[in-house]
C-alpha atoms as a PDB file:
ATOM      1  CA  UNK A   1      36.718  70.020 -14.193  1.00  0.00           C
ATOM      2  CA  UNK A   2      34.424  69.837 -17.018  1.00  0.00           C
ATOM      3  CA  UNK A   3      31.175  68.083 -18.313  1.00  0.00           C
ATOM      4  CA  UNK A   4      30.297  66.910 -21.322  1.00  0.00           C
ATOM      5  CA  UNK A   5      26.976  66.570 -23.512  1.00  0.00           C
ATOM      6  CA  UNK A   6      26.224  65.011 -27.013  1.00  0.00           C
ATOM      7  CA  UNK A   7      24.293  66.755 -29.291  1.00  0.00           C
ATOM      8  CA  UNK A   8      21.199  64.753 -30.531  1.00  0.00           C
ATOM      9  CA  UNK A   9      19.341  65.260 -32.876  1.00  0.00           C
ATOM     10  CA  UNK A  10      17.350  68.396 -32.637  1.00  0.00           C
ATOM     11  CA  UNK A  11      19.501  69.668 -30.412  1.00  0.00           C
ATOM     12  CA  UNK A  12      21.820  71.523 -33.134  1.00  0.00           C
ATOM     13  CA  UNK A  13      19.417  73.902 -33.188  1.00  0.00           C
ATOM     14  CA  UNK A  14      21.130  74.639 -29.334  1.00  0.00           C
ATOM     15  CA  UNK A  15      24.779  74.921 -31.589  1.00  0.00           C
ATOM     16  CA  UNK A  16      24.341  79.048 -32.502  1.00  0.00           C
ATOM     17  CA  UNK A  17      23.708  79.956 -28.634  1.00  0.00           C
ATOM     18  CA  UNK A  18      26.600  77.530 -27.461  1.00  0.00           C
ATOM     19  CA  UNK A  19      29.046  79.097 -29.793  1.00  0.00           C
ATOM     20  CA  UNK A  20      28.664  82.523 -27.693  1.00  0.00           C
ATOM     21  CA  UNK A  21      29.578  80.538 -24.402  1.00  0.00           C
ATOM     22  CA  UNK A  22      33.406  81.166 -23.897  1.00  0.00           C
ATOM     23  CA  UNK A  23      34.117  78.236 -21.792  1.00  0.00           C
ATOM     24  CA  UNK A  24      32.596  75.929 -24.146  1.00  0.00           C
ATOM     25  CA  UNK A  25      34.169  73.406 -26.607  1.00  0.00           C
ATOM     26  CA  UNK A  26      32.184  72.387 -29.300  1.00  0.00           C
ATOM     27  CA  UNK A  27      32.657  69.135 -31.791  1.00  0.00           C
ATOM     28  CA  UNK A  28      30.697  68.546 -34.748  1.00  0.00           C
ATOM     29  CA  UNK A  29      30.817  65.132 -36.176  1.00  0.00           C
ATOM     30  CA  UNK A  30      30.259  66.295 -40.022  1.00  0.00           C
ATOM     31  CA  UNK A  31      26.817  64.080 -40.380  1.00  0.00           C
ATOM     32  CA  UNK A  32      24.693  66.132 -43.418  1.00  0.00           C
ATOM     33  CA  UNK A  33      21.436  65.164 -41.745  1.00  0.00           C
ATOM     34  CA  UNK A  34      20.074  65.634 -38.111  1.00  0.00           C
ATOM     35  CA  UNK A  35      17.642  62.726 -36.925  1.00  0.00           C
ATOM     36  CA  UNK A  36      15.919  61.571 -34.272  1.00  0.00           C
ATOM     37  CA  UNK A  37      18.034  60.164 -31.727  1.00  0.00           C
ATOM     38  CA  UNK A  38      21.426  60.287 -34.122  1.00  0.00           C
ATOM     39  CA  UNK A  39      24.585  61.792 -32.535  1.00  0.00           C
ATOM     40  CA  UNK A  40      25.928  64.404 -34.117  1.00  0.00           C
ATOM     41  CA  UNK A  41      28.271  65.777 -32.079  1.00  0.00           C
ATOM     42  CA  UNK A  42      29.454  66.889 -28.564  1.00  0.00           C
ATOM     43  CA  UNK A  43      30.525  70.078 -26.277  1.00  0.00           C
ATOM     44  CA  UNK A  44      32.690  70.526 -23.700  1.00  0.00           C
ATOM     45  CA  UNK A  45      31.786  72.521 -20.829  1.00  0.00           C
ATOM     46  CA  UNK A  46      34.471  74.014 -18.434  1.00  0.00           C
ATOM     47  CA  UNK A  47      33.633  74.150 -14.666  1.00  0.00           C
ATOM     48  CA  UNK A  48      34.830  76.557 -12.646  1.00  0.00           C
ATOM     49  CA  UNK A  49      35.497  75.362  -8.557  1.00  0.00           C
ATOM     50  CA  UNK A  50      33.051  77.259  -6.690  1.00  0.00           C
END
C-alpha cells in the first residue's frame, strides 16, 4: 500500500527531512516560487502491512 501527500506551500521546507526517509517518493513540480496554498509537488509514502 501507500499514501500520498501534496506539498503546499510552506511545506517544502518538510522536503530536506523527507529526502532521508527511504520508503519515500518524492515529486517536485519545478514551480520557482512557493505560495500560499500553491501545489508544488507530492510524495509517496510506502506502507508496510502490519
Amino acid at each position: 500500500d501507500c499514501v500520498l501527500e501534496n506539498l503546499i506551500g510552506d511545506d517544502m521546507l518538510k522536503v530536506p527531512a523527507l529526502l532521508a526517509e527511504p520508503d519515500l517518493m518524492l515529486h517536485l513540480y519545478g514551480k520557482a516560487e512557493s505560495r500560499a496554498g500553491r501545489k508544488m509537488g507530492h510524495f509517496t509514502r510506502l506502507v508496510r502491512p502490519k
